[in-house]
Each structure stands twice: as C-alpha cells, then as structure tokens.
C-alpha atoms as a PDB file:
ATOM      1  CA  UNK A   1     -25.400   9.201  -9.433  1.00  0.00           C
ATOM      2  CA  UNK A   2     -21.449   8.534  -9.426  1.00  0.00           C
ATOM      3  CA  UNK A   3     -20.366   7.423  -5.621  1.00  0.00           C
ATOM      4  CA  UNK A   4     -18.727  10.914  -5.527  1.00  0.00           C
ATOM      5  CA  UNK A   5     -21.408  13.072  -6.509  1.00  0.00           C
ATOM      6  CA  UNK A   6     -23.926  10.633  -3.955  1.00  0.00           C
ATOM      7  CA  UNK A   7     -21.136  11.703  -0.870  1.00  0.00           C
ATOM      8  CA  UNK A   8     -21.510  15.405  -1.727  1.00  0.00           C
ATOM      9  CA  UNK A   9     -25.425  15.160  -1.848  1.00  0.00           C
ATOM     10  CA  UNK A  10     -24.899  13.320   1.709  1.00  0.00           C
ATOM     11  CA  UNK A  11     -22.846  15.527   3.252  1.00  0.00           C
ATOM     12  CA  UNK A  12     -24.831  18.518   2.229  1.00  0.00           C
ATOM     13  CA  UNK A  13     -28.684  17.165   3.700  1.00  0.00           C
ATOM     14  CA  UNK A  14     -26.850  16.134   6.816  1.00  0.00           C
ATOM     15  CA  UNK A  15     -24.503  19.719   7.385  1.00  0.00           C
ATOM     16  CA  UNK A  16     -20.912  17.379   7.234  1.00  0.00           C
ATOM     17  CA  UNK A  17     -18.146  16.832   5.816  1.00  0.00           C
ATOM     18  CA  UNK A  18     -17.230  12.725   4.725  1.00  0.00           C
ATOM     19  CA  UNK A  19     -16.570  13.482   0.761  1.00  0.00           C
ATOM     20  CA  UNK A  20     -12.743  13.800   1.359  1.00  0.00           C
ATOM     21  CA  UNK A  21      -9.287  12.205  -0.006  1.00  0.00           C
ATOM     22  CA  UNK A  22      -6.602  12.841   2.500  1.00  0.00           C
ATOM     23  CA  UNK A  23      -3.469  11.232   2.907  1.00  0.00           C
ATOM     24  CA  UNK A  24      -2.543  10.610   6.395  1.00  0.00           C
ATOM     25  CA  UNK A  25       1.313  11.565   6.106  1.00  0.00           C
ATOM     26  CA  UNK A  26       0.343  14.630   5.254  1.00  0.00           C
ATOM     27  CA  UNK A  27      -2.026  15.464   8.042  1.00  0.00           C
ATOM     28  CA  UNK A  28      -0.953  14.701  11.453  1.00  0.00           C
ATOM     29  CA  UNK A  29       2.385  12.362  10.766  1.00  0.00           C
ATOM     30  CA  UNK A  30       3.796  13.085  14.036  1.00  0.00           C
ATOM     31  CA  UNK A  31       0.710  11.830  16.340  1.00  0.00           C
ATOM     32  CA  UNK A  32      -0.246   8.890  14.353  1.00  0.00           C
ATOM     33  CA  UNK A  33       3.376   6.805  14.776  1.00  0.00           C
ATOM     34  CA  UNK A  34       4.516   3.775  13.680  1.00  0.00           C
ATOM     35  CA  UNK A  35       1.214   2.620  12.314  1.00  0.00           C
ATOM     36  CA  UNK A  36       1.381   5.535   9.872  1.00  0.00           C
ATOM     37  CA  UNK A  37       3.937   2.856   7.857  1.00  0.00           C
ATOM     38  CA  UNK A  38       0.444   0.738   7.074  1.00  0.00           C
ATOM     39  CA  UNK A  39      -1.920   3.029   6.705  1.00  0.00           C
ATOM     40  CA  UNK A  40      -3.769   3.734   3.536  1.00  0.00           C
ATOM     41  CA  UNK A  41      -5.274   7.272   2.504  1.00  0.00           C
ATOM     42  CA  UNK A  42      -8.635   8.349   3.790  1.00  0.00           C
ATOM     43  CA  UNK A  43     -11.183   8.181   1.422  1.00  0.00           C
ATOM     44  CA  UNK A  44     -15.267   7.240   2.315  1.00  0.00           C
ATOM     45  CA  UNK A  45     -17.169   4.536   1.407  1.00  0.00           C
ATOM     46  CA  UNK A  46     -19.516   5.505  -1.201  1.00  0.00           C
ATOM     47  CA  UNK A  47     -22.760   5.960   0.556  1.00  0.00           C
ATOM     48  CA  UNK A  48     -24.740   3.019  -1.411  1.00  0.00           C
ATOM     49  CA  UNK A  49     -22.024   0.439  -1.028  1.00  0.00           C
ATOM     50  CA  UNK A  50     -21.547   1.541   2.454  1.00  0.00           C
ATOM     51  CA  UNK A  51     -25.427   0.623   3.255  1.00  0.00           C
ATOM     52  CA  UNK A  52     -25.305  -2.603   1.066  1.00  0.00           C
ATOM     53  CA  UNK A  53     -22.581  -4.034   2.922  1.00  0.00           C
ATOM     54  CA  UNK A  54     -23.868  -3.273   6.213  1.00  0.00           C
ATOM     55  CA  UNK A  55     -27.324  -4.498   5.357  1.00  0.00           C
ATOM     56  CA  UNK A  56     -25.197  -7.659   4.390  1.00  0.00           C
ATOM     57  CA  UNK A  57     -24.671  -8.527   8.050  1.00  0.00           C
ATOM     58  CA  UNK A  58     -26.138 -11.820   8.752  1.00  0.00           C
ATOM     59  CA  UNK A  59     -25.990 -10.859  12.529  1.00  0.00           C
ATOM     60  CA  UNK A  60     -29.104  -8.412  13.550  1.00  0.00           C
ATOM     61  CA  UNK A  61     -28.351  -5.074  14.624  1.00  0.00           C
ATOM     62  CA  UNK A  62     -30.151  -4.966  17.915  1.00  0.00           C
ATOM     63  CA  UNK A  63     -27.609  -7.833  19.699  1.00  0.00           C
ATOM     64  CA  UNK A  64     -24.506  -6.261  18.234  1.00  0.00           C
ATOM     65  CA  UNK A  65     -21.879  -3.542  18.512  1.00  0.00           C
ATOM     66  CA  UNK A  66     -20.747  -2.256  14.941  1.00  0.00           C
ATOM     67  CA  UNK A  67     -17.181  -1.077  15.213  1.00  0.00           C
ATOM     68  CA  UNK A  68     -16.010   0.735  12.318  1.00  0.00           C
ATOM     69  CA  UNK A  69     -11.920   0.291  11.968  1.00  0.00           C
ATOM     70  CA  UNK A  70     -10.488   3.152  10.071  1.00  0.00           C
ATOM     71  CA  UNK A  71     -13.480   5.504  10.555  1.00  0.00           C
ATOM     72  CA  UNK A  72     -11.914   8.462   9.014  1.00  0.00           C
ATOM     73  CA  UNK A  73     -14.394  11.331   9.213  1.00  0.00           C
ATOM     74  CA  UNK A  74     -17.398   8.802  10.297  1.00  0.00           C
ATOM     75  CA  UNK A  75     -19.509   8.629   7.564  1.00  0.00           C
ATOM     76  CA  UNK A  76     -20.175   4.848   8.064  1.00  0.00           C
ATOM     77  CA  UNK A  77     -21.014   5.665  11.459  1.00  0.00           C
ATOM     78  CA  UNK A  78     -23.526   7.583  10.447  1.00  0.00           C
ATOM     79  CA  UNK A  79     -25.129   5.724   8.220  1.00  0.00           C
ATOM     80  CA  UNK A  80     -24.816   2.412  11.370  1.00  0.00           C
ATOM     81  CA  UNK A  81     -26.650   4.802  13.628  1.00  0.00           C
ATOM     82  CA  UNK A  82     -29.665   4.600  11.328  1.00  0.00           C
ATOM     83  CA  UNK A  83     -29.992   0.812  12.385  1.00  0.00           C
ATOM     84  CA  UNK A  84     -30.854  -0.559  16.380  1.00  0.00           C
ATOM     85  CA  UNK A  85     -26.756  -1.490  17.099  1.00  0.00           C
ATOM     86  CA  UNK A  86     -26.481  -1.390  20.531  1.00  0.00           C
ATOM     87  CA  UNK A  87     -23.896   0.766  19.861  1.00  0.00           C
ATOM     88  CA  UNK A  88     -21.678   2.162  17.290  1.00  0.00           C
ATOM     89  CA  UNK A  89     -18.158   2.953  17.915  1.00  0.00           C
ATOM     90  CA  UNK A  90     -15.361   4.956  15.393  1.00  0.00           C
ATOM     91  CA  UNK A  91     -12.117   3.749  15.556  1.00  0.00           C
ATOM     92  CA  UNK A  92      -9.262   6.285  13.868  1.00  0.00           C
ATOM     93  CA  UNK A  93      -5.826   6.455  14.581  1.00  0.00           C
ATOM     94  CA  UNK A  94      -5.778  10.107  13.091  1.00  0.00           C
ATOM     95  CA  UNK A  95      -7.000  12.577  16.015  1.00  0.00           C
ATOM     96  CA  UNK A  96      -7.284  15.320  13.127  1.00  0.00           C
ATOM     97  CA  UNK A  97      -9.643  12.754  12.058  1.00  0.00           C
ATOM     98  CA  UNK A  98     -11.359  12.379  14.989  1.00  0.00           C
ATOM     99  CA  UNK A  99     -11.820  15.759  15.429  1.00  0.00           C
ATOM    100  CA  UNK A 100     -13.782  16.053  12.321  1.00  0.00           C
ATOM    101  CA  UNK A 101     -15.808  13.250  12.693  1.00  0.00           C
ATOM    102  CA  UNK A 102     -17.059  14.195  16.317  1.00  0.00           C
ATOM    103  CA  UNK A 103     -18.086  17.145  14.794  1.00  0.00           C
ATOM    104  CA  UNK A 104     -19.674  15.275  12.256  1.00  0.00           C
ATOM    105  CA  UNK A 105     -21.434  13.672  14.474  1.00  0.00           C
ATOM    106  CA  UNK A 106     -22.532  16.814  16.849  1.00  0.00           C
ATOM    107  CA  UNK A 107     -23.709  18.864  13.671  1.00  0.00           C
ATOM    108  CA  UNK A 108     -25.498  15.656  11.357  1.00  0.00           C
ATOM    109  CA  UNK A 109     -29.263  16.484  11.112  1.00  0.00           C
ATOM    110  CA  UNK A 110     -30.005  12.704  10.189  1.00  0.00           C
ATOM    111  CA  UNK A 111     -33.703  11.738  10.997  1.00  0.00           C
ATOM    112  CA  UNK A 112     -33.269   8.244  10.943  1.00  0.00           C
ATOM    113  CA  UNK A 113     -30.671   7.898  13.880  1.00  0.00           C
ATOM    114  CA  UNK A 114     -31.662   5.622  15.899  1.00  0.00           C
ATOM    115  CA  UNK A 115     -28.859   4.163  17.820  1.00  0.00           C
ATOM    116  CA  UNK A 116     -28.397   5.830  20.920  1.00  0.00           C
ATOM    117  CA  UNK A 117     -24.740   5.377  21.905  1.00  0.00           C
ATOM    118  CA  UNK A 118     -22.741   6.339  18.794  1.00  0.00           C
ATOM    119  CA  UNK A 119     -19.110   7.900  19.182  1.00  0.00           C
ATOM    120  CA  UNK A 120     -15.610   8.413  17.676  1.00  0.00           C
ATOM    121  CA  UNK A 121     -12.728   7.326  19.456  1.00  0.00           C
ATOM    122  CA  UNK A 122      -8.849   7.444  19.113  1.00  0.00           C
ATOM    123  CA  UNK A 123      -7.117   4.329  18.621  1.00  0.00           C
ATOM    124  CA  UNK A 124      -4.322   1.791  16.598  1.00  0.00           C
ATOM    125  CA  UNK A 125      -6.068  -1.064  15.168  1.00  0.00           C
ATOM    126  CA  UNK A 126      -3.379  -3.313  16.413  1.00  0.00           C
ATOM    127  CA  UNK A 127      -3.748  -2.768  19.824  1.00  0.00           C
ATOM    128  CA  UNK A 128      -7.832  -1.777  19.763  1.00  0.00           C
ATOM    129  CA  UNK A 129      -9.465  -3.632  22.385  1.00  0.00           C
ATOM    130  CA  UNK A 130     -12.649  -4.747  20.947  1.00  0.00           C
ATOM    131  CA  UNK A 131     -16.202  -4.469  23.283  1.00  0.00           C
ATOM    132  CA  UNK A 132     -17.709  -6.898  24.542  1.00  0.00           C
ATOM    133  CA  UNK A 133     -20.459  -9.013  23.321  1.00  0.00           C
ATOM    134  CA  UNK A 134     -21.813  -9.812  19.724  1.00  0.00           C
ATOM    135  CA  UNK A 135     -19.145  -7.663  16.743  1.00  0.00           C
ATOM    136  CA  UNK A 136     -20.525  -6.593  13.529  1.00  0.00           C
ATOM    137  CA  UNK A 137     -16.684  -4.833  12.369  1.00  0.00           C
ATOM    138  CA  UNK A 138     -16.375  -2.889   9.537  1.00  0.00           C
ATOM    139  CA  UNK A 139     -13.094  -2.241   7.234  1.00  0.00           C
ATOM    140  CA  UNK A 140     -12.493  -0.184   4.239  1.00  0.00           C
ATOM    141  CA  UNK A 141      -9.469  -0.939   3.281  1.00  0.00           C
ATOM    142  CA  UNK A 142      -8.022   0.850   5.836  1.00  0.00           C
ATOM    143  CA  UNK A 143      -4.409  -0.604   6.208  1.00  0.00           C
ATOM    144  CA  UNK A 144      -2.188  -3.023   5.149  1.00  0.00           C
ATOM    145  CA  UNK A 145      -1.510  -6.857   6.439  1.00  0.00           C
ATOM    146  CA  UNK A 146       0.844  -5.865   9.678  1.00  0.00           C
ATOM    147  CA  UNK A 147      -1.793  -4.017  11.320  1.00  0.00           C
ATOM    148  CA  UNK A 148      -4.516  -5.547   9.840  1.00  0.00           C
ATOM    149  CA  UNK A 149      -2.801  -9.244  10.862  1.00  0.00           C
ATOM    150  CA  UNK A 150      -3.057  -7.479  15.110  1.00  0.00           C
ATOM    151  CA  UNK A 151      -6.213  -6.603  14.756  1.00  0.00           C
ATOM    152  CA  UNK A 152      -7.208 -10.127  13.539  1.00  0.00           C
ATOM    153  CA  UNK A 153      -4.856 -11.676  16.795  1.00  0.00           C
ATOM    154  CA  UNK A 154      -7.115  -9.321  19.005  1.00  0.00           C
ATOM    155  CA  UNK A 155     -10.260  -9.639  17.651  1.00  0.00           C
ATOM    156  CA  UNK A 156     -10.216 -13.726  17.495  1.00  0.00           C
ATOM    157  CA  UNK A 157      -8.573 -13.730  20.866  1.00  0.00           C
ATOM    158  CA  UNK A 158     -12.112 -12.120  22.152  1.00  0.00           C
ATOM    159  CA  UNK A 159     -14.139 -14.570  19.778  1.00  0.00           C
ATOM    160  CA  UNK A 160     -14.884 -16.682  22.728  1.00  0.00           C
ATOM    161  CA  UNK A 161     -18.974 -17.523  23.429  1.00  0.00           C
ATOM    162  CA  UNK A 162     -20.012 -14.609  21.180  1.00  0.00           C
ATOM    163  CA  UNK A 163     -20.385 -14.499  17.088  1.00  0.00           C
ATOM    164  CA  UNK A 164     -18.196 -12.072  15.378  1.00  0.00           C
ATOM    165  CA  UNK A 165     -18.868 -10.984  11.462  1.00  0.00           C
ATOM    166  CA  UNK A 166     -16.268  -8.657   9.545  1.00  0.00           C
ATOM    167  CA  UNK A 167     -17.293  -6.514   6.957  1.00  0.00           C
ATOM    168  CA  UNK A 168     -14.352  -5.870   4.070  1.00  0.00           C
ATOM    169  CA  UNK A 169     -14.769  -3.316   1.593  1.00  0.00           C
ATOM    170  CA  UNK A 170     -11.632  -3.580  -1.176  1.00  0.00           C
ATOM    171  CA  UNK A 171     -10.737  -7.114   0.207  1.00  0.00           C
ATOM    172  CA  UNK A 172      -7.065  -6.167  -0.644  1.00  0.00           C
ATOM    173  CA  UNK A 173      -5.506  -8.031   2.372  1.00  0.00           C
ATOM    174  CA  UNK A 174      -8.116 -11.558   1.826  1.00  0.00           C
ATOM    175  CA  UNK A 175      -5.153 -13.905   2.328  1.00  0.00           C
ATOM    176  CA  UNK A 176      -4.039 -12.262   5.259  1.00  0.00           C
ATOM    177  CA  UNK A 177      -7.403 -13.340   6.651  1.00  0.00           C
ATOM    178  CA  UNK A 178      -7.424 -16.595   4.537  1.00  0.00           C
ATOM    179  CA  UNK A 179      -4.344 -17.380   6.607  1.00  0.00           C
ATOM    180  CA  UNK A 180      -5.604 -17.074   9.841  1.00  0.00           C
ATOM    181  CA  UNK A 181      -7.919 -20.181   9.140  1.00  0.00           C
ATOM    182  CA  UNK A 182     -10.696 -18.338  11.654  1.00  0.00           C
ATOM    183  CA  UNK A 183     -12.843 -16.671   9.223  1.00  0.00           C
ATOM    184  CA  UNK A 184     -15.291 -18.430   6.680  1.00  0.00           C
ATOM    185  CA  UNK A 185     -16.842 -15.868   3.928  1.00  0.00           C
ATOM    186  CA  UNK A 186     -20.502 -16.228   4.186  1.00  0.00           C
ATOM    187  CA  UNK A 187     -21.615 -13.228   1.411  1.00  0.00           C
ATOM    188  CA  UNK A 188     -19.336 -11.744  -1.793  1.00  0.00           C
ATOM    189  CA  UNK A 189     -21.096  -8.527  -2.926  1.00  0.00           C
ATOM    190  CA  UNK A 190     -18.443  -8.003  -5.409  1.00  0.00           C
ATOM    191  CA  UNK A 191     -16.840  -4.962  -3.707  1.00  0.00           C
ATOM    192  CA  UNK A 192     -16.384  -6.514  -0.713  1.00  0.00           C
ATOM    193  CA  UNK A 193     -16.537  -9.656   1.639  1.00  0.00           C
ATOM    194  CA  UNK A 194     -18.634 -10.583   4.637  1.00  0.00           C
ATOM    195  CA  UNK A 195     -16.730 -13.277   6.805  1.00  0.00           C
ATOM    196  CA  UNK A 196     -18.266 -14.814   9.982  1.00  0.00           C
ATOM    197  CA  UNK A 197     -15.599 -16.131  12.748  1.00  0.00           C
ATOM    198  CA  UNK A 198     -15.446 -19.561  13.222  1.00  0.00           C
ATOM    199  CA  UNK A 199     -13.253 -20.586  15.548  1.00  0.00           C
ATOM    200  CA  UNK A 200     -10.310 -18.702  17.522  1.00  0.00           C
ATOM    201  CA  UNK A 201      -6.712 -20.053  17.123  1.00  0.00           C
END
C-alpha cells in the first residue's frame, strides 16, 4: 500500500484528518512570523516509516518524553501515544495547525493509546523550551538550518544529566547537526537518522 493510500486508510479507522499537503504561507502567514522564512510545507510522515523510526529509539518509552517538532496535524502523535512515553507533546508553529490536530486528537478512536498525557501545543522551534527529563524528539523535515540550528542550541543546552535521542526523517539539514559536534548517529534506516547526544557544547 503506497504511503499515501496507508494515511487515508489511517485517517479513516481513527475519524481524522493527517493525509494533507499544505503550505504554510498560504494558511496562516500572518500568525506564524519570521519563522515562516524556514519553514517547509506540511506534509505527514507516512504511517509505516513514522512507526519504524520511532520503534528505532534506543531510549525506552516509559522514562521519556517524545516531543514531536513540526507536528502539523499530529499524526505522529498519535501513533507515540500507542507506546508508555510519559508523555507526548506536539510542537507547531501554525495555530491553524494546532487547531486541527487537537481535534485530531479529541475525535481519534485509537484502541491502542496508551499514553496518558498527550497534547498539541503552539510554539517556534527556536525558542521551544524542551521538558524536562529523558527526550526522545522527533523531526520531519520540518524546517531549514536557522531554526533548526536554535533548536539544536536549546535542546543541547538542557542535555545536562539526562540522555537525549533525535529522530530525523529526510535528514536534509545532517551537517547542520554534523556541525554541532554533540550528536553521534547510532541507527540509519535509510529514510532517516537516529542520533543520540553526546555531549553539550
């Protein structure tokens, strides 16, 4: 089943709406900001990568937070919440966005949810503040170096006395983590990377 046809099947057993291409400039320019210079388009994970890379995690689910970067309308978040995270958090800079995916998440009749805090929030990857404890963060190509570079600055600057692994689908922007000499890639699926921090700079 093509990665398309697999997101409409998903979003029709669950009663959402993930299977989507939208371009952010032409949805809600005004309220996104600056950012809105780095951002790609919105466009899911296809729902069998999306579970292979998360299963790729070498942390386990039940001592970390997942934070997806760039949820769009949350279908990764959806498919998290079918694994013990202690919680998983939605991080889109769109609030159209947002909107849609908390709706998503009201209206999903998914029987294997099992995390119990699981929510969409508003936010700028360059300025997120990441939770604390134990990260398991999740990209899909969801902007370009400038932002991407921030979020890197804030995530290693709370790397301290806690393991941190980053999940890249579409490793488009590698060298921008390459150069932050932090990261070591511990798992190449082929459509993306999984990089464990290693030390904060």
């Amino acid at each position: 089943m093509s990665g398309r046809r697999a997101g409409q099947r998903f979003d029709a057993v669950h009663g959402v709406t993930t299977e989507a291409l939208v371009f952010l400039g032409e949805l809600d320019p005004d309220a996104i900001g600056p950012s809105l210079a780095h951002a790609t388009h919105y466009e899911p994970t296809p729902v069998l990568e999306a579970e292979r890379l998360i299963a790729a995690s070498p942390l386990a689910p039940q001592r970390a937070t997942f934070v997806d970067v760039g949820a769009g309308m949350g279908r990764v978040v959806m498919l998290a919440a079918r694994l013990p995270f202690r919680a998983v958090i939605g991080v889109e800079i769109s609030p159209a966005l947002v909107e849609i995916a908390r709706e998503n998440l009201a209206t999903s009749r998914d029987p294997l949810r099992v995390a119990a805090d699981v929510r969409v929030t508003r936010g700028d990857a360059a300025t997120y503040r990441f939770p604390r404890g134990d990260l398991v963060v999740y990209l899909y190509n969801p902007f370009t170096a400038p932002v991407l570079d921030a979020m890197l600055v804030n995530l290693r600057a709370a790397g301290e006395d806690r393991e941190i692994v980053l999940l890249y689908h579409t490793a488009l922007e590698h060298e921008t983590i390459v150069a932050t000499e932090s990261f070591e890639i511990v798992n190449d699926l082929g459509f993306a990377l999984v990089y464990r921090l290693t030390r904060s700079r």
